[in-house]
C-alpha atoms as a PDB file:
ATOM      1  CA  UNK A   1     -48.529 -82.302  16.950  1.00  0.00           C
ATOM      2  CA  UNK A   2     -46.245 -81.626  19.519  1.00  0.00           C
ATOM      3  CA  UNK A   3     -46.209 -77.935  21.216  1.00  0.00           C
ATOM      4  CA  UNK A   4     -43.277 -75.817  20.213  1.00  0.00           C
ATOM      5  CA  UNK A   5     -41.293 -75.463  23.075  1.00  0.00           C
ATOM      6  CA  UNK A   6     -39.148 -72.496  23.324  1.00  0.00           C
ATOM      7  CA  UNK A   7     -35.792 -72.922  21.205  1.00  0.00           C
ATOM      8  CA  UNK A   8     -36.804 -75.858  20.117  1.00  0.00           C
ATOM      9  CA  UNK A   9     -37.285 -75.011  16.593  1.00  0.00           C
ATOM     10  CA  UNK A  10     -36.306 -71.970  14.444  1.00  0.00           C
ATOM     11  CA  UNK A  11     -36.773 -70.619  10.670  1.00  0.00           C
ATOM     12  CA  UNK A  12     -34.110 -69.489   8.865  1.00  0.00           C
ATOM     13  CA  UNK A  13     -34.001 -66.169   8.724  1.00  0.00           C
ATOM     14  CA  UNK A  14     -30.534 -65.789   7.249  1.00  0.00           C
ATOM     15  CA  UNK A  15     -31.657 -64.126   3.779  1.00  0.00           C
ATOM     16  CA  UNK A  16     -34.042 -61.550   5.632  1.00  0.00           C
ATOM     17  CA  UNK A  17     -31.940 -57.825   5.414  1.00  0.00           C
ATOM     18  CA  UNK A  18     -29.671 -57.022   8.195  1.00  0.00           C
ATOM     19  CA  UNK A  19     -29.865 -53.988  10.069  1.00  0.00           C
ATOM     20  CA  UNK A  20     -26.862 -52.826  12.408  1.00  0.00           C
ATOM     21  CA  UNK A  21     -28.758 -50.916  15.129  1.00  0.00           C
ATOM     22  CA  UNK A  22     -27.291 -47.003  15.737  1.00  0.00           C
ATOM     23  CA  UNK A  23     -29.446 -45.425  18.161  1.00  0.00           C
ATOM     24  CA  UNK A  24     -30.909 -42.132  16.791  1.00  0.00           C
ATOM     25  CA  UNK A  25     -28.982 -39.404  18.254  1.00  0.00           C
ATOM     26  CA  UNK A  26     -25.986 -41.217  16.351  1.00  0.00           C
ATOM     27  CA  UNK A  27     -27.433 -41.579  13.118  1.00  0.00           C
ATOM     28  CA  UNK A  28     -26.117 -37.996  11.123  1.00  0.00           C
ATOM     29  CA  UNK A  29     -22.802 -40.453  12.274  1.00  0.00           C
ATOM     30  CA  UNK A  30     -23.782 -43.620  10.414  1.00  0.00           C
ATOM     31  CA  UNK A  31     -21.201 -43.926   7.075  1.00  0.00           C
ATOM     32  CA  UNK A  32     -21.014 -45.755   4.462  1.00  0.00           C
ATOM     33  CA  UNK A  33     -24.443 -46.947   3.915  1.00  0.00           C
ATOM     34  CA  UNK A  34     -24.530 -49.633   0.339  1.00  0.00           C
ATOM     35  CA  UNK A  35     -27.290 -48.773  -1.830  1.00  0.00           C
ATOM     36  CA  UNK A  36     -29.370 -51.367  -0.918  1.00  0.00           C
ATOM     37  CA  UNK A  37     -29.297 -49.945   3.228  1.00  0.00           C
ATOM     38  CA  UNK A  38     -30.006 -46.768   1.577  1.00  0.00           C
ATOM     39  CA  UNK A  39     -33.466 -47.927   0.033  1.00  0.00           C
ATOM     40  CA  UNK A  40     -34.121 -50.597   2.442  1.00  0.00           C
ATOM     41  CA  UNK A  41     -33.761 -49.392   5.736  1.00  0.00           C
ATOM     42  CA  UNK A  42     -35.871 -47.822   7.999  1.00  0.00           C
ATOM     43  CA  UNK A  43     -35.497 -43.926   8.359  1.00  0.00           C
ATOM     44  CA  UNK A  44     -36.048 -44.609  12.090  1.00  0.00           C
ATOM     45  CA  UNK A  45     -35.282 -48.105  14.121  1.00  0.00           C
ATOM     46  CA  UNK A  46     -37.399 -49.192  16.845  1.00  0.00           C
ATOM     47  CA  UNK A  47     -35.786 -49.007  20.180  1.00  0.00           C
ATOM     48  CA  UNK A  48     -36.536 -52.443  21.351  1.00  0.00           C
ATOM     49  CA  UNK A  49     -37.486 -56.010  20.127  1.00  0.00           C
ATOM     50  CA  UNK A  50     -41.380 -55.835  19.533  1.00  0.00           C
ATOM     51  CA  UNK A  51     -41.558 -59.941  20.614  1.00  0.00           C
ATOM     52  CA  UNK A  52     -38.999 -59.661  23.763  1.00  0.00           C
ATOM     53  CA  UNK A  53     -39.442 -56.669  24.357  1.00  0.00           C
ATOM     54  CA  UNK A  54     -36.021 -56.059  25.271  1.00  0.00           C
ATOM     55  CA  UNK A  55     -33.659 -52.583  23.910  1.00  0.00           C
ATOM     56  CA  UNK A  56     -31.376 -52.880  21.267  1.00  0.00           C
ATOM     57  CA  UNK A  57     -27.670 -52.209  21.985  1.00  0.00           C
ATOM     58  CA  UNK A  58     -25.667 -49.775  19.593  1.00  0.00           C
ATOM     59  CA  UNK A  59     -24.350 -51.999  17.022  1.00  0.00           C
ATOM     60  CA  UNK A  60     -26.407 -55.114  17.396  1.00  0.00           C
ATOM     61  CA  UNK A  61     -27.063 -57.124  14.167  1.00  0.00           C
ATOM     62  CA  UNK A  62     -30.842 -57.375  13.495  1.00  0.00           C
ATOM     63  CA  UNK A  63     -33.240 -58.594  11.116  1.00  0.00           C
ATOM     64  CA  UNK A  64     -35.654 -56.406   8.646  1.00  0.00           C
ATOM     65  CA  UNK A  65     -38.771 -58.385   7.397  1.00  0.00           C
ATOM     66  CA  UNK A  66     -39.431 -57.829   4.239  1.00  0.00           C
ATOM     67  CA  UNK A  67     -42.617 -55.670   4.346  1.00  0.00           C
ATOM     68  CA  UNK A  68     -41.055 -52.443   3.560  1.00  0.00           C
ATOM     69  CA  UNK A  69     -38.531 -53.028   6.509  1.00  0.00           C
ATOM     70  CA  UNK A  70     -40.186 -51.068   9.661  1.00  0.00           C
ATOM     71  CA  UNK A  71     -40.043 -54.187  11.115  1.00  0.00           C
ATOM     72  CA  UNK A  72     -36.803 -54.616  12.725  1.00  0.00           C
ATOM     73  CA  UNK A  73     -35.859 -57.467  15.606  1.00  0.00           C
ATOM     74  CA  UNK A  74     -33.647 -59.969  17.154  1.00  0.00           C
ATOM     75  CA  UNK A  75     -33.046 -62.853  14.729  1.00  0.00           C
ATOM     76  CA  UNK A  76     -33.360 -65.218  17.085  1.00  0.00           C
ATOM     77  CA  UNK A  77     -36.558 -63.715  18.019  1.00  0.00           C
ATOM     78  CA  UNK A  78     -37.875 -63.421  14.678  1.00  0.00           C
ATOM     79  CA  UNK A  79     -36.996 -67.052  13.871  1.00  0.00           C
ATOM     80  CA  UNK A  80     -38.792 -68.862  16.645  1.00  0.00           C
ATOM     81  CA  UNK A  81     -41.671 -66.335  16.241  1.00  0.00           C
ATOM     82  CA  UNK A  82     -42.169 -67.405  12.982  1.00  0.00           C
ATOM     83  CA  UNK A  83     -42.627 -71.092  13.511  1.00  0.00           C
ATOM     84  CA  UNK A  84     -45.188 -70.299  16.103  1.00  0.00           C
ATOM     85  CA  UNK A  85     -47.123 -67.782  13.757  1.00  0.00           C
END
């Protein structure tokens, strides 16, 4: 009944893919994909975190939802965003 206030309360979003960001002029660089990366992962990553809006960095861990993984954002993003919707 309460409102959610920010950090408050998170999902766990630990078993949702991971996705190390490389920014697209260094992807022909990106080695030694696994299998599951290979069929998984987005041919192209968004720039920037479509809830706060902010840029990836080059090798920042994020999370993929699992709806054919072209959504790609912050974890701790995700998570509260996904208690409020």
């Amino acid at each position: 009944d309460d409102p959610l206030k920010p950090g408050e309360r998170k999902v766990d979003v630990s078993t949702f893919h991971t996705v190390k960001y490389v920014p697209s002029e260094s992807r022909h660089k990106k080695l030694g994909r696994g299998l599951l990366a290979l069929v998984s992962e987005p041919e192209e990553l968004p720039t920037d975190c479509a809830i706060c809006l902010a840029s990836f960095t080059a090798g920042e861990t994020l999370r993929a939802l699992p709806c054919q993984g072209n959504h790609v954002l912050h974890g701790d993003c995700l998570s509260e965003w996904l208690v409020q919707n």
